[in-house]
PDB file of N, CA and C in Angstrom:
ATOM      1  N   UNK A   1     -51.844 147.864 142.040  1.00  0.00           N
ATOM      2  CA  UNK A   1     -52.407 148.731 141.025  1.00  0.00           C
ATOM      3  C   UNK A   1     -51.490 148.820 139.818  1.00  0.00           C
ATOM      4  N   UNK A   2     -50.171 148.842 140.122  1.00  0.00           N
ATOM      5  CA  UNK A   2     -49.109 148.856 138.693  1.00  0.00           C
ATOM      6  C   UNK A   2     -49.699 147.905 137.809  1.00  0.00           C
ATOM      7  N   UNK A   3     -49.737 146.597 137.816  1.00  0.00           N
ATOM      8  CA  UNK A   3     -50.148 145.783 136.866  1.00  0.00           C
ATOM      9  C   UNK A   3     -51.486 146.371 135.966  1.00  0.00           C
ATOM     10  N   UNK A   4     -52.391 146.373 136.923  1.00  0.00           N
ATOM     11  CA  UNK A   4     -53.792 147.167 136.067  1.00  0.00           C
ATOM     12  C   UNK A   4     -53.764 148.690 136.096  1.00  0.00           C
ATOM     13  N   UNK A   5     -53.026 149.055 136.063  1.00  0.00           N
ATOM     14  CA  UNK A   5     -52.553 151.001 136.110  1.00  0.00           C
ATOM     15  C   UNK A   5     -53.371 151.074 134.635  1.00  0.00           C
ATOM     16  N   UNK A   6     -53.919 152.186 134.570  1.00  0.00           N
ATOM     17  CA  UNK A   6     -54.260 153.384 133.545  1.00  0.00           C
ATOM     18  C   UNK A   6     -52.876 154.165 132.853  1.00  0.00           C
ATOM     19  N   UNK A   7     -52.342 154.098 134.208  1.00  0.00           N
ATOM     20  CA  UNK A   7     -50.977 155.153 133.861  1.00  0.00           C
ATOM     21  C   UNK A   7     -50.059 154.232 133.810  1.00  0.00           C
ATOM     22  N   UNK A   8     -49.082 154.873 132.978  1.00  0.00           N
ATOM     23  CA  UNK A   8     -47.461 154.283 133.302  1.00  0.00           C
ATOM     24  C   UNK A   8     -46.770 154.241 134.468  1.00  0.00           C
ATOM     25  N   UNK A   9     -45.864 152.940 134.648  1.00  0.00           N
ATOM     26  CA  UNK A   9     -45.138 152.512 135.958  1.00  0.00           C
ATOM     27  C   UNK A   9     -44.827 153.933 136.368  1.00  0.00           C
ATOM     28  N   UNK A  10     -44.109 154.761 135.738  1.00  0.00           N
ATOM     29  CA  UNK A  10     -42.844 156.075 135.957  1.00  0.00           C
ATOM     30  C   UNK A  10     -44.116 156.842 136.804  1.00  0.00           C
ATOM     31  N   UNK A  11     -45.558 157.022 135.954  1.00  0.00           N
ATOM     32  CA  UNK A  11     -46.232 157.895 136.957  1.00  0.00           C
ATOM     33  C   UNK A  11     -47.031 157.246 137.857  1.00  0.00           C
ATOM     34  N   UNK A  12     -47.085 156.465 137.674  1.00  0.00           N
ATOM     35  CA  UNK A  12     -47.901 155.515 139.059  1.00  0.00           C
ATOM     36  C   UNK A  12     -46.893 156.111 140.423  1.00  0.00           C
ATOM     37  N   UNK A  13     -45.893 155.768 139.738  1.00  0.00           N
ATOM     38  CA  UNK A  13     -44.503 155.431 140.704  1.00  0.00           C
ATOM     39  C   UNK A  13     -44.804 157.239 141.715  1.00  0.00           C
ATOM     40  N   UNK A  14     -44.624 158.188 140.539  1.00  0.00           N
ATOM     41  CA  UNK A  14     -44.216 159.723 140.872  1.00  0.00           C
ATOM     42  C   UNK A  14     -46.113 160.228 141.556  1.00  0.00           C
ATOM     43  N   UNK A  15     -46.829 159.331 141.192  1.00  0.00           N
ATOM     44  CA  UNK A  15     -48.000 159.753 142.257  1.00  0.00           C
ATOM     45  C   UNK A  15     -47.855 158.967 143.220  1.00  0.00           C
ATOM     46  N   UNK A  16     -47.794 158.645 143.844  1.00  0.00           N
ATOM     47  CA  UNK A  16     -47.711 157.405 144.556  1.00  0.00           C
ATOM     48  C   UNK A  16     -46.348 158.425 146.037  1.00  0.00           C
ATOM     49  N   UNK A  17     -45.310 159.333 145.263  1.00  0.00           N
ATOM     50  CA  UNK A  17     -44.428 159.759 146.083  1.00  0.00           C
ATOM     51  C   UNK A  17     -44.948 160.897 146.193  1.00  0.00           C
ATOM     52  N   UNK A  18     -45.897 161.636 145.389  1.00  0.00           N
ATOM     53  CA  UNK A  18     -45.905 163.090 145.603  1.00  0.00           C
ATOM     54  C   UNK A  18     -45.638 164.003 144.819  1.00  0.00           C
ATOM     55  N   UNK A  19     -44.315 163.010 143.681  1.00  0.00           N
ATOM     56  CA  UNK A  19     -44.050 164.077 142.871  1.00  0.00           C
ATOM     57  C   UNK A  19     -44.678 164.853 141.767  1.00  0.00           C
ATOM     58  N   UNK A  20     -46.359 164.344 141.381  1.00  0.00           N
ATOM     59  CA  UNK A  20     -47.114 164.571 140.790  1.00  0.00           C
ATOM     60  C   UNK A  20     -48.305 165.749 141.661  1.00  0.00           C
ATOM     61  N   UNK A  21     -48.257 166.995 141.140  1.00  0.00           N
ATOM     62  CA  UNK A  21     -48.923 167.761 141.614  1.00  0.00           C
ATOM     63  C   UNK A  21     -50.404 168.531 140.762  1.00  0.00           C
ATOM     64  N   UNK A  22     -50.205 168.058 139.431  1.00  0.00           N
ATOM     65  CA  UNK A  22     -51.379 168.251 138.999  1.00  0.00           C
ATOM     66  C   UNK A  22     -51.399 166.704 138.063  1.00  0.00           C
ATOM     67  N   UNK A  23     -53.036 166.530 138.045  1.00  0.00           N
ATOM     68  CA  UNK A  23     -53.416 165.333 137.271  1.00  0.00           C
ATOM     69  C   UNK A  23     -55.057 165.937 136.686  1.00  0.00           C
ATOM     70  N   UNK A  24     -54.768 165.465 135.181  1.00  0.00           N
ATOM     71  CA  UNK A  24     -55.905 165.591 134.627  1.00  0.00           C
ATOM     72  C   UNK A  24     -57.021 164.555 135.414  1.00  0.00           C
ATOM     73  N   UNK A  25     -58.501 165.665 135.232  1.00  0.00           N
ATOM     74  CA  UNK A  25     -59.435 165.009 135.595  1.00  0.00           C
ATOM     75  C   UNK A  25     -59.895 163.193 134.898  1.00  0.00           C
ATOM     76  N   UNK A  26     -59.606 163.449 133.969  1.00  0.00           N
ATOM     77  CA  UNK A  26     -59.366 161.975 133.465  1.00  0.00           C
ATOM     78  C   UNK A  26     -58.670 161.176 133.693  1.00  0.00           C
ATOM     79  N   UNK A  27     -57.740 161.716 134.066  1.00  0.00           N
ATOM     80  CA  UNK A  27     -56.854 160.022 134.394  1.00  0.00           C
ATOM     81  C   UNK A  27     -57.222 159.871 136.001  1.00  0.00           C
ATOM     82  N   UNK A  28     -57.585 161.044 137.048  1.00  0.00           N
ATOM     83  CA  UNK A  28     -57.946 160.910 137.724  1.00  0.00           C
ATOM     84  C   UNK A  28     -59.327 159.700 138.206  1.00  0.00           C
ATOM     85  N   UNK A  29     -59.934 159.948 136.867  1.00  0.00           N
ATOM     86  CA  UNK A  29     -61.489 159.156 136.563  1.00  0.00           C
ATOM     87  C   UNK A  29     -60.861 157.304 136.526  1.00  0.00           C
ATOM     88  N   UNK A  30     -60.075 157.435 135.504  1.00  0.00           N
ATOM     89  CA  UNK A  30     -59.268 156.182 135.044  1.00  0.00           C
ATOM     90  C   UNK A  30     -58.495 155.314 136.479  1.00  0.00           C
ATOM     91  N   UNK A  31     -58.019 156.197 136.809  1.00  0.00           N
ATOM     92  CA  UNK A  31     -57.210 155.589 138.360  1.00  0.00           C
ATOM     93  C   UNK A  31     -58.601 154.958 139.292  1.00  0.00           C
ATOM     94  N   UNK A  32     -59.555 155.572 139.697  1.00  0.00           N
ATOM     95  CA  UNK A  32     -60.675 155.861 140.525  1.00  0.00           C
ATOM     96  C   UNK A  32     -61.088 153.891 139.806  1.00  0.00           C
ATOM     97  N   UNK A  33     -61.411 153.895 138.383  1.00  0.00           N
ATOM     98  CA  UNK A  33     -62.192 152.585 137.768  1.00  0.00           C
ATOM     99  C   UNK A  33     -61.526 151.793 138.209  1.00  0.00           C
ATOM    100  N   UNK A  34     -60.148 151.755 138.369  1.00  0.00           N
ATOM    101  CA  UNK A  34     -58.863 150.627 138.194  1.00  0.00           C
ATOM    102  C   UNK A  34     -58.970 150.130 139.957  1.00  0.00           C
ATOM    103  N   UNK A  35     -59.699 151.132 140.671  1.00  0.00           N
ATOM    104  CA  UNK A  35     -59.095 150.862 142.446  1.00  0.00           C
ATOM    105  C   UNK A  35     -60.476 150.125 142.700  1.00  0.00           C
ATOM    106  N   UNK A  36     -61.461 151.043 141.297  1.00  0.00           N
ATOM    107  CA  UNK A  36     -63.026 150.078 142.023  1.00  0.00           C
ATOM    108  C   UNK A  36     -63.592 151.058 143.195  1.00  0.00           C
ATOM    109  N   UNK A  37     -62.767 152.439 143.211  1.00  0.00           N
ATOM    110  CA  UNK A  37     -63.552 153.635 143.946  1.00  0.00           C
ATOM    111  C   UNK A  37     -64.722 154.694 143.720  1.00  0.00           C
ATOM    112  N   UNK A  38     -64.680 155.238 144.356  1.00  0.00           N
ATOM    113  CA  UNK A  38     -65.536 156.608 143.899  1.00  0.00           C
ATOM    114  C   UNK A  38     -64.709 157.948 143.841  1.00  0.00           C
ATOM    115  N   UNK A  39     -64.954 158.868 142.785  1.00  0.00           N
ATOM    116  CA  UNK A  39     -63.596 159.733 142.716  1.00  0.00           C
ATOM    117  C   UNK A  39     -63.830 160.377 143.866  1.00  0.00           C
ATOM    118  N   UNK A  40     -65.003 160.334 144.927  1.00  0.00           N
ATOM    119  CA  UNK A  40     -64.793 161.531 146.404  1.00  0.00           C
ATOM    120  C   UNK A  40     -63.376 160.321 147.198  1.00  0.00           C
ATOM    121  N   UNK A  41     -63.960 158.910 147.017  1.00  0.00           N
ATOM    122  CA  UNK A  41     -63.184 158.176 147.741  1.00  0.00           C
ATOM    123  C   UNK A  41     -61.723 158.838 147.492  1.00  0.00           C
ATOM    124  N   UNK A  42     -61.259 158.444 145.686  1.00  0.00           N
ATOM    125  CA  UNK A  42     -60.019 159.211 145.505  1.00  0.00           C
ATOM    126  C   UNK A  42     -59.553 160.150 145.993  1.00  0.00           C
ATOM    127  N   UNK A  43     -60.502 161.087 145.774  1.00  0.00           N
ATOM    128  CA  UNK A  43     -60.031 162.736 146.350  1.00  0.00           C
ATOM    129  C   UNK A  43     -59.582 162.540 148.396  1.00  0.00           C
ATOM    130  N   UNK A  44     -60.299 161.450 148.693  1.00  0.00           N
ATOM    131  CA  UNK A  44     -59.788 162.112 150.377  1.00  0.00           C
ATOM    132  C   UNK A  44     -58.762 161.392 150.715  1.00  0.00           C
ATOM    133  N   UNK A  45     -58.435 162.325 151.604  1.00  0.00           N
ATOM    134  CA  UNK A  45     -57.028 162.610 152.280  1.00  0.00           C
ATOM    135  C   UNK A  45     -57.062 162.832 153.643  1.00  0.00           C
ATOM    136  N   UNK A  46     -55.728 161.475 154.269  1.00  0.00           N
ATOM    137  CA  UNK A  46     -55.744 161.408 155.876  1.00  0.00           C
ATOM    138  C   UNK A  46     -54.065 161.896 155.541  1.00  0.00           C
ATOM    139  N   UNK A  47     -54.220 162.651 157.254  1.00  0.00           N
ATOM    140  CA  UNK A  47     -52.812 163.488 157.026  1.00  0.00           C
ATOM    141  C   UNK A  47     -51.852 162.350 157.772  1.00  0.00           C
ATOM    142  N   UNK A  48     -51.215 161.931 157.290  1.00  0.00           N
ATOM    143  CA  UNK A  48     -50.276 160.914 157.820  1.00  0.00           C
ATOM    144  C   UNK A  48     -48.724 161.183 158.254  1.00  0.00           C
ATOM    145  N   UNK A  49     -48.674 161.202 159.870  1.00  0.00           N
ATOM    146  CA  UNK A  49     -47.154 161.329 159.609  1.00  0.00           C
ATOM    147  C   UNK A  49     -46.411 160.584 159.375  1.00  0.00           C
ATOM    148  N   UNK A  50     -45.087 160.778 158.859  1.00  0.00           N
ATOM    149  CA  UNK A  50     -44.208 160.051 158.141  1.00  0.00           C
ATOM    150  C   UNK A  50     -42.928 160.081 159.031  1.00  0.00           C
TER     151      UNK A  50
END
């Protein structure tokens, strides 16, 4: 996704770890085009342990 990112490496990078806790609905939209998802796809979440 870095190569075709919407966003910059730095926040690709800081969503990608967590360190991003709010994101505009738009770039949210923008990320969603770039993966070829649906933003419900985006939105879900498996709890993964680490």
């Amino acid at each position: 996704m870095a190569n075709n990112s919407p966003t910059s490496t730095a926040t690709t990078y800081d969503l990608k770890n967590g360190k991003v806790t709010n994101i505009r609905f738009s770039t949210m939209e923008k990320i969603a085009d770039a993966l070829n998802i649906s933003l419900d796809e985006f939105r879900e979440r498996e709890d993964v342990d680490e």
